[in-house]
Every structure is written in structure tokens, then in C-alpha cells.
Protein backbone atom coordinates (compact mmCIF):
# COMPACT_ATOMS: atom_id res chain seq x y z
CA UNK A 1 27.75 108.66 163.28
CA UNK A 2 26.56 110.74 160.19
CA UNK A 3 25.05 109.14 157.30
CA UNK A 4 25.22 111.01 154.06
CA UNK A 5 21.44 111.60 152.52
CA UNK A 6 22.41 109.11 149.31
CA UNK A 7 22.56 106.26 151.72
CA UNK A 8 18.87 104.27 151.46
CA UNK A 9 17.86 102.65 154.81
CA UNK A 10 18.51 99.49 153.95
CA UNK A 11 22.51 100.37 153.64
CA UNK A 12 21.99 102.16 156.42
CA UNK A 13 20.54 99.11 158.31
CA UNK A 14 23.47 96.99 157.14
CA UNK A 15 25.92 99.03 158.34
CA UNK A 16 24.47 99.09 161.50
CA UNK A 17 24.21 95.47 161.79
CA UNK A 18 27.80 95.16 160.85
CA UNK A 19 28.92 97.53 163.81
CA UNK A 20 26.72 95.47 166.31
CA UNK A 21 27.58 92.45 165.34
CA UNK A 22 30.96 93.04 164.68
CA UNK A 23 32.23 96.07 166.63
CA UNK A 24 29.69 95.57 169.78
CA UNK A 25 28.26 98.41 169.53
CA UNK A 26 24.13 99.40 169.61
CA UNK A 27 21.69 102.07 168.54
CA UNK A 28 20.89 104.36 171.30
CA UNK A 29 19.29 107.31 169.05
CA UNK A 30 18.58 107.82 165.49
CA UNK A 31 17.50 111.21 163.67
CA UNK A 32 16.85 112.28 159.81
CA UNK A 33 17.09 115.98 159.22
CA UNK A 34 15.60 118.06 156.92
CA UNK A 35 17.92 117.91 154.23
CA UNK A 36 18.43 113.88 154.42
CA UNK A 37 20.88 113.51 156.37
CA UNK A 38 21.10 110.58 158.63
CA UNK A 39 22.55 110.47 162.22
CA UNK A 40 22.99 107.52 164.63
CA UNK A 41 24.17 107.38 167.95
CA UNK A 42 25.66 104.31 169.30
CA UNK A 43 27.70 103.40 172.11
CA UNK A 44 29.35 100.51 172.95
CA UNK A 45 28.13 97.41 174.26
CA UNK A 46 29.26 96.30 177.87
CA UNK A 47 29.15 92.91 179.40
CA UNK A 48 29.05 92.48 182.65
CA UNK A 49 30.95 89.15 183.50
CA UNK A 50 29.48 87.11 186.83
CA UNK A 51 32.47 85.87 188.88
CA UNK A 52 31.55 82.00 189.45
């Protein structure tokens, strides 16, 4: 998930909040290049459910 350079980390944060929270999704990488660009790698959440 790309992030363009404009974007300050808080934003950034938020947005990534909003996908965990909301989406069930979580951070597995992140990486700022050179020229300011953001990227985040997520994937998505699994839960395992226990047969009772």
C-alpha cells in the first residue's frame, strides 16, 4: 500500500489504524524511500476459531 510523500506520519498512522481496526488487517513491513514515498505492507488478519 503506497503512501504518497505529502502524507505526514501521523495521517499515515491513522489510516493504518482505520484498516486494522476496521478492515482486520496489520502491518507486516513498512519502508520510506528516498524520494518520500511511503510503503506498507499488510495482510490480513486471521482468527483461528477453537471448536468447543
Amino acid at each position: 500500500m503506497p503512501l504518497p510523500s505529502h502524507i505526514s506520519r501521523r495521517d499515515a498512522k491513522i489510516i493504518l489504524t482505520e484498516l486494522a481496526e476496521y478492515g482486520r488487517w496489520e502491518l507486516v513491513r513498512t519502508r520510506i524511500y528516498p524520494n518520500g514515498v511511503k510503503r506498507m505492507w499488510v495482510k490480513k488478519k486471521i482468527q483461528k476459531i477453537v471448536r468447543t
